[in-house]
C-alpha atoms as a PDB file:
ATOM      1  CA  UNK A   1     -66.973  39.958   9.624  1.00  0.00           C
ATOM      2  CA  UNK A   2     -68.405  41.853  12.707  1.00  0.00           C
ATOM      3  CA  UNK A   3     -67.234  45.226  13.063  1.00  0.00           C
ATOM      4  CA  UNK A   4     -67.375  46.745  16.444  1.00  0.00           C
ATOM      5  CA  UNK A   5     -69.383  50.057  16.482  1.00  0.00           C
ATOM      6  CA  UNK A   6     -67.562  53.686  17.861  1.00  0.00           C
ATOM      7  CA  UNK A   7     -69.823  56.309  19.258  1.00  0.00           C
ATOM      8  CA  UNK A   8     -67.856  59.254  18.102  1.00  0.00           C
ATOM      9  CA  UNK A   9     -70.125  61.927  19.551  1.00  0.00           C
ATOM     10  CA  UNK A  10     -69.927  60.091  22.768  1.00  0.00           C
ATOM     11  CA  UNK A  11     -65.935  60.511  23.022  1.00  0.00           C
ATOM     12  CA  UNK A  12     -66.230  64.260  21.519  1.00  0.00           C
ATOM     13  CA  UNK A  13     -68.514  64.971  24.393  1.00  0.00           C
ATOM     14  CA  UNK A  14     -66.578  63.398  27.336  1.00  0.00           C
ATOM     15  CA  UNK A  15     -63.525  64.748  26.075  1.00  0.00           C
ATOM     16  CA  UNK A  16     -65.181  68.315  26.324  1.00  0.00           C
ATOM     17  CA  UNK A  17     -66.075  67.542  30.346  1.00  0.00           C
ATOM     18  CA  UNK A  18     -63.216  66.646  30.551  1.00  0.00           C
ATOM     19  CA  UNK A  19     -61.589  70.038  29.877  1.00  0.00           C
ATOM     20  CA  UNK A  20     -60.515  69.699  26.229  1.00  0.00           C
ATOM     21  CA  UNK A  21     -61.503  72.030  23.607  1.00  0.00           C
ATOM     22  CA  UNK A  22     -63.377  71.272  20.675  1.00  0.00           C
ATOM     23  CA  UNK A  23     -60.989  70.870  17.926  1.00  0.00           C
ATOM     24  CA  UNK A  24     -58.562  68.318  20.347  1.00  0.00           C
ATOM     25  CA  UNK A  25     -61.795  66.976  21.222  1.00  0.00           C
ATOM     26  CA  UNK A  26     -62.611  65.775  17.432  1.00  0.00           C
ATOM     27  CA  UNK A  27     -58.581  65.102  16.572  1.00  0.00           C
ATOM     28  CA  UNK A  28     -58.585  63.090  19.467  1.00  0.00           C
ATOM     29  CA  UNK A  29     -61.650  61.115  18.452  1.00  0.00           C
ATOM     30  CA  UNK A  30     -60.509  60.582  14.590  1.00  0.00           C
ATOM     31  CA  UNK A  31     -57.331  59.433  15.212  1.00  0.00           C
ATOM     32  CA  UNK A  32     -58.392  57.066  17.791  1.00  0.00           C
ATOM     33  CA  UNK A  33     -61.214  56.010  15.110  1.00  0.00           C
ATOM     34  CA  UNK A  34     -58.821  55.622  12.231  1.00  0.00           C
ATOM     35  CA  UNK A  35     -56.610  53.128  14.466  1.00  0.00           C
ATOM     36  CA  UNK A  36     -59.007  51.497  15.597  1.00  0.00           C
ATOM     37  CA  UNK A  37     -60.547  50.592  12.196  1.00  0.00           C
ATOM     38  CA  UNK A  38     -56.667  49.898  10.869  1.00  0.00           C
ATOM     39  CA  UNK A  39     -56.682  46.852   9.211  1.00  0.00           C
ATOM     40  CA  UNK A  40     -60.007  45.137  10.233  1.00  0.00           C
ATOM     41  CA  UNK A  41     -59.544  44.014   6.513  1.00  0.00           C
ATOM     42  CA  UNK A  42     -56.820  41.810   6.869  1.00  0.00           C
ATOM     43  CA  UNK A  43     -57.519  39.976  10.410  1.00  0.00           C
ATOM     44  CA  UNK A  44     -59.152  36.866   9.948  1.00  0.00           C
ATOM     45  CA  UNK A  45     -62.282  35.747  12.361  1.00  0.00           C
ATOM     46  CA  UNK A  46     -63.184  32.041  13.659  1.00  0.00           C
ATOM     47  CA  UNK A  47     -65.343  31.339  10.845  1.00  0.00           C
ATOM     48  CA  UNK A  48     -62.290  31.907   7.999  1.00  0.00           C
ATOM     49  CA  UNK A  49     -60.071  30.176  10.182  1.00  0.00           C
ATOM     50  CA  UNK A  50     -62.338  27.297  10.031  1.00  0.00           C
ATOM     51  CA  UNK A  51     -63.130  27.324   6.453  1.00  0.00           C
ATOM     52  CA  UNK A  52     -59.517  27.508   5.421  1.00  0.00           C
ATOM     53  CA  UNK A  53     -58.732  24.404   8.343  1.00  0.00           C
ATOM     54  CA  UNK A  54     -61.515  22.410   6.690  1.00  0.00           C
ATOM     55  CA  UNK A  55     -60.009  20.995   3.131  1.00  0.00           C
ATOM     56  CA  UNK A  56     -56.603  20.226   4.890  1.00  0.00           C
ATOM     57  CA  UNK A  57     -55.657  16.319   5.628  1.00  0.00           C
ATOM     58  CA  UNK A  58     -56.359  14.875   9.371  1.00  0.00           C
ATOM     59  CA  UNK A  59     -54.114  12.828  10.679  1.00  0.00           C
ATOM     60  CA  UNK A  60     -57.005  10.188  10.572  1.00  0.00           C
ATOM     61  CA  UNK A  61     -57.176  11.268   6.376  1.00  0.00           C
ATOM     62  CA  UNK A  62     -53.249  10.310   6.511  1.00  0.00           C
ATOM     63  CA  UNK A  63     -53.809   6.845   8.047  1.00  0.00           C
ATOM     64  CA  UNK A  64     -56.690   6.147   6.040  1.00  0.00           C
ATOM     65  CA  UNK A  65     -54.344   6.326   2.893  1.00  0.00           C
ATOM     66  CA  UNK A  66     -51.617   4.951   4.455  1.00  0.00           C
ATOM     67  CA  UNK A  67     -53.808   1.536   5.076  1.00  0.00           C
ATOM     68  CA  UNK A  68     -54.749   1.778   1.677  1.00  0.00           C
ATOM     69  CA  UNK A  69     -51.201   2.241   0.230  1.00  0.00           C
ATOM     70  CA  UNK A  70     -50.282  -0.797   2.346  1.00  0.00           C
ATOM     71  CA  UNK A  71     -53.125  -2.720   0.223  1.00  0.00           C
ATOM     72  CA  UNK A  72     -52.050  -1.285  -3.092  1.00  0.00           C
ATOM     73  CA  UNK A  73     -48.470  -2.420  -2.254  1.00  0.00           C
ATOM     74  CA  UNK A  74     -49.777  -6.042  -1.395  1.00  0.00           C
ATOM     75  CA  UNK A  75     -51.494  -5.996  -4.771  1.00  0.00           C
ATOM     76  CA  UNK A  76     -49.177  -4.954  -6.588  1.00  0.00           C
ATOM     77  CA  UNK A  77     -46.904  -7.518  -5.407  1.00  0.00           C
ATOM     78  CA  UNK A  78     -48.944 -10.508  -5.888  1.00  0.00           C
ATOM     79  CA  UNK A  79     -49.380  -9.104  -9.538  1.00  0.00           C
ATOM     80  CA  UNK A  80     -45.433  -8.878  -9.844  1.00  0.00           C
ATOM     81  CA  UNK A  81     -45.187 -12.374  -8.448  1.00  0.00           C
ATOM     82  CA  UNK A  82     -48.180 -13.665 -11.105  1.00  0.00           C
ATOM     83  CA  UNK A  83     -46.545 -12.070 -13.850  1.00  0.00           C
ATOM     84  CA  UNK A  84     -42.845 -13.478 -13.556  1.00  0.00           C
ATOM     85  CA  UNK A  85     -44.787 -16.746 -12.875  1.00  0.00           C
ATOM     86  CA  UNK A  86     -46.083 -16.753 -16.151  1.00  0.00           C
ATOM     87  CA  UNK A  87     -42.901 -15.459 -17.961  1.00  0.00           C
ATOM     88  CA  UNK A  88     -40.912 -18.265 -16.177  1.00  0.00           C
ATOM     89  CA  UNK A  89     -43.552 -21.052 -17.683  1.00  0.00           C
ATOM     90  CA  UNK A  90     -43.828 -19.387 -21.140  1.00  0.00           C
ATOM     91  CA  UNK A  91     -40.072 -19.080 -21.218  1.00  0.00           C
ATOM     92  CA  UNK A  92     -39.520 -23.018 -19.497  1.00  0.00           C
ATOM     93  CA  UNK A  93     -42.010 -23.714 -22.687  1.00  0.00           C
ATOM     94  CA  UNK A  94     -40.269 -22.605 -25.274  1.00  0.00           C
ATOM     95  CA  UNK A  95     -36.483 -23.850 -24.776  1.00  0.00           C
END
């Protein structure tokens, strides 16, 4: 993660020319510091948005499983069909 750099001597110094003293010079700067640095930990960047995007389904994942359902299905039901077949002979057999 990237953090974005604070020059803190910078702000000290313009706050000075600007007419504040020293000590609300360097309060000003820390607490503006401290918020800005507030919870850099928790945001999430491009790259782990991507990475946790990346394992979930597509809606092209979805329809590739739904065609292949559909053939399971067929399948299945020819195997059904083939098996009640052959109970229906064995069972025509034996009465």
């Amino acid at each position: 993660m990237s953090t974005a750099t604070f020059d803190t001597y910078a702000a000290v110094k313009t706050l000075r020319e600007a007419g504040a003293d020293e000590a609300m010079a360097e309060a000003i700067v820390n607490t503006a510091s401290a918020a800005a640095g507030a919870g850099h930990d928790e945001l999430a960047t491009k790259v782990d948005l991507r990475a946790a995007i990346e394992p979930l389904a597509t809606k092209a994942d979805i329809a590739s499983v739904r065609a292949e359902l559909g053939t399971v299905r067929w399948v299945v039901g020819i195997q059904s069909a083939i098996t009640v077949a052959t109970f229906a002979i064995v069972a025509a057999k034996l009465l």
